[in-house]
C-alpha atoms as a PDB file:
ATOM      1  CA  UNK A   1      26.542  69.353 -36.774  1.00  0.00           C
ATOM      2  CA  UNK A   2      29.435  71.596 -37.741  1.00  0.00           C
ATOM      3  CA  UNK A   3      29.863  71.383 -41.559  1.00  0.00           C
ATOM      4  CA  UNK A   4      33.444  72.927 -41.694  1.00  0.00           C
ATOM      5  CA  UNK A   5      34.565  70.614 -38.133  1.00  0.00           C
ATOM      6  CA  UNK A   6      33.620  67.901 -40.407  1.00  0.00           C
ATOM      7  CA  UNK A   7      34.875  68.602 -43.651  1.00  0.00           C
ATOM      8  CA  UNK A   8      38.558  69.580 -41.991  1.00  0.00           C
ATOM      9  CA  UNK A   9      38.504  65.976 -40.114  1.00  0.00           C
ATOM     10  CA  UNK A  10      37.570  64.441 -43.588  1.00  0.00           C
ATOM     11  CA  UNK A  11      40.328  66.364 -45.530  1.00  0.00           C
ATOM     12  CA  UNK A  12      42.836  65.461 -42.192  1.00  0.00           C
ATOM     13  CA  UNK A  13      42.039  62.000 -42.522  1.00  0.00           C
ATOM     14  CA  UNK A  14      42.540  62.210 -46.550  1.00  0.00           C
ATOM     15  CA  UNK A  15      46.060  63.848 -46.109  1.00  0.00           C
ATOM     16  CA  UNK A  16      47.166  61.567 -43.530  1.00  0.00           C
ATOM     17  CA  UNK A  17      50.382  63.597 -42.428  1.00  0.00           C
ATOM     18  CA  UNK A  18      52.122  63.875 -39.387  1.00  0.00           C
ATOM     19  CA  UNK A  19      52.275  67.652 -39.070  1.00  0.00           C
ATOM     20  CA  UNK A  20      50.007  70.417 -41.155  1.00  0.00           C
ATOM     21  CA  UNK A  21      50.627  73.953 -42.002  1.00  0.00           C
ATOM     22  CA  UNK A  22      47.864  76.295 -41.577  1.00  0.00           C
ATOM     23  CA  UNK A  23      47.867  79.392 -44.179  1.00  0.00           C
ATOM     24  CA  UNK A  24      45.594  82.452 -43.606  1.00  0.00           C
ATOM     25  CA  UNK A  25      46.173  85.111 -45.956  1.00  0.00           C
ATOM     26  CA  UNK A  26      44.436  88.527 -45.159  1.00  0.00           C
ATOM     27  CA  UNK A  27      45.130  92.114 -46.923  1.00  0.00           C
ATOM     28  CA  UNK A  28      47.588  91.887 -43.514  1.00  0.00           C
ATOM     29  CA  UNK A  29      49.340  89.369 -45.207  1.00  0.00           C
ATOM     30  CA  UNK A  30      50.449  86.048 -43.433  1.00  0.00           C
ATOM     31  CA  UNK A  31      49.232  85.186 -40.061  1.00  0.00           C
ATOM     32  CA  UNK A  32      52.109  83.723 -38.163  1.00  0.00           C
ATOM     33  CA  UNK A  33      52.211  80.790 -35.797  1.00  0.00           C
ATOM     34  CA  UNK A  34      50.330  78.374 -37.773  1.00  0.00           C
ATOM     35  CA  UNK A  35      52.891  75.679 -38.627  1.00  0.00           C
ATOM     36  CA  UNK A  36      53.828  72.145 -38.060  1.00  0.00           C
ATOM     37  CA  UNK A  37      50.666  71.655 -36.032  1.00  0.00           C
ATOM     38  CA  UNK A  38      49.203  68.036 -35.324  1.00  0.00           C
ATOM     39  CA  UNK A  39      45.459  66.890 -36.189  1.00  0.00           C
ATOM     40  CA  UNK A  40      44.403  68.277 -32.436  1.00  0.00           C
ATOM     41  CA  UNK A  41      46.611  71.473 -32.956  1.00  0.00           C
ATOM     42  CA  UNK A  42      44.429  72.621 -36.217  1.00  0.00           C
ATOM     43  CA  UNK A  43      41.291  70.935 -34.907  1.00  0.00           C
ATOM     44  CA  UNK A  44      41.623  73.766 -32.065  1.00  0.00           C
ATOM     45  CA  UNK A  45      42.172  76.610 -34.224  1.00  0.00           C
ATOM     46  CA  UNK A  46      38.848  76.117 -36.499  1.00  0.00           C
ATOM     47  CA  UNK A  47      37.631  78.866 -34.350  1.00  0.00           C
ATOM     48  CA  UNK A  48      39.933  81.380 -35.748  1.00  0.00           C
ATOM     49  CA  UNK A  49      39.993  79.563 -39.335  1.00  0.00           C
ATOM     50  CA  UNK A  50      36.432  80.709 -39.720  1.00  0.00           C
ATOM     51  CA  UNK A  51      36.351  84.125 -38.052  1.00  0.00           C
ATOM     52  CA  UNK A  52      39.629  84.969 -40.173  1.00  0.00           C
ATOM     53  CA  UNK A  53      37.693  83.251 -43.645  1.00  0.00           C
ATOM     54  CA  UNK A  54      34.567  85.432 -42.769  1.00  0.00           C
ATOM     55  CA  UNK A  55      36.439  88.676 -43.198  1.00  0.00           C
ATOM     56  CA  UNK A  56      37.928  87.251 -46.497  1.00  0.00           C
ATOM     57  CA  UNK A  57      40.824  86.023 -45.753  1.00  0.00           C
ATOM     58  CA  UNK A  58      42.404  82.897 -47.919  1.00  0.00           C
ATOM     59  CA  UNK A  59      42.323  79.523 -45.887  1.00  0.00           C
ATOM     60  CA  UNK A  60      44.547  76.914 -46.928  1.00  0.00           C
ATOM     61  CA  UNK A  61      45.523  73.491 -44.958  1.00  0.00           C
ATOM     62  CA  UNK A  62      48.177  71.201 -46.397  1.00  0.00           C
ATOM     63  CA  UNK A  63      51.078  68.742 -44.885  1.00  0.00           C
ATOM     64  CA  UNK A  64      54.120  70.674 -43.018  1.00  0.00           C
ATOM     65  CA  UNK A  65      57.439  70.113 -44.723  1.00  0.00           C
ATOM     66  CA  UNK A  66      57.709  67.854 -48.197  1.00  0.00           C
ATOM     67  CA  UNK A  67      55.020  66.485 -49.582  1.00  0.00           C
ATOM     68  CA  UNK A  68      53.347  65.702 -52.908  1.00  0.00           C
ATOM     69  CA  UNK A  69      50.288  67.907 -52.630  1.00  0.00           C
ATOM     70  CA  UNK A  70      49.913  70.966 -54.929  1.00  0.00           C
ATOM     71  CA  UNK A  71      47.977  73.975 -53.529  1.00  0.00           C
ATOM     72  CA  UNK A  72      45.374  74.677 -56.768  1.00  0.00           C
ATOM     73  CA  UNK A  73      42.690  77.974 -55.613  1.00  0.00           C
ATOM     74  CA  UNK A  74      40.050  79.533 -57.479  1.00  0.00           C
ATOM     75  CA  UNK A  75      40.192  76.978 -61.124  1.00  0.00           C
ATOM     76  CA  UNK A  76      37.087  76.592 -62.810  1.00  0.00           C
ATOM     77  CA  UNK A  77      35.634  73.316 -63.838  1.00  0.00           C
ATOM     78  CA  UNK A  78      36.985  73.957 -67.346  1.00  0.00           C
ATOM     79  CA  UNK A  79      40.313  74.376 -66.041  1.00  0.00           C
ATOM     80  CA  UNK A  80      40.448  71.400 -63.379  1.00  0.00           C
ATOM     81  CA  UNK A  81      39.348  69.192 -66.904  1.00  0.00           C
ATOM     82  CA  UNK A  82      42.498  70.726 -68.767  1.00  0.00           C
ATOM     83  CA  UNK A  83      44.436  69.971 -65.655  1.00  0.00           C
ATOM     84  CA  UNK A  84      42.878  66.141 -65.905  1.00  0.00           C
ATOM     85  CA  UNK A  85      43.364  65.677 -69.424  1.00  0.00           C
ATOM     86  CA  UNK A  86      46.604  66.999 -69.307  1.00  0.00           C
ATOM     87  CA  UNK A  87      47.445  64.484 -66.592  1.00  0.00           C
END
């Protein structure tokens, strides 16, 4: 059983988007070519997700183009309260 395989299908399936951008942030900066990619597009690059998140890179996944979703890294649980009570 591969945890992160399943925890990317369950977040996929959670987003429910036509198209995702992949972001990998190193001390390189951005790694290019990861955009507007379809469920089987990032599926197939979990390979590299994890090699690039092992050397500390920053791994993010949302939906390409406009969409609701905020991008929130590295909140405590006191600050994810103050973002709930603050609505």
């Amino acid at each position: 059983m591969d945890r992160t395989r399943n925890a990317v299908e369950r977040m996929l399936g959670a987003l429910d988007a036509p198209a995702y951008d992949l972001g990998v942030l190193s001390e390189r900066g951005m790694l290019p070519g990861l955009a507007n990619l379809s469920v089987s597009g990032v599926m197939s690059r979990i390979p590299l997700l994890k090699a690039q998140n092992a050397r500390g890179a920053h791994i993010y996944i949302r939906p390409a183009g406009e969409h609701r979703y905020t991008v929130l890294d590295d909140l405590a649980a006191e600050s994810v309260e103050r973002l709930s009570v603050d609505g």
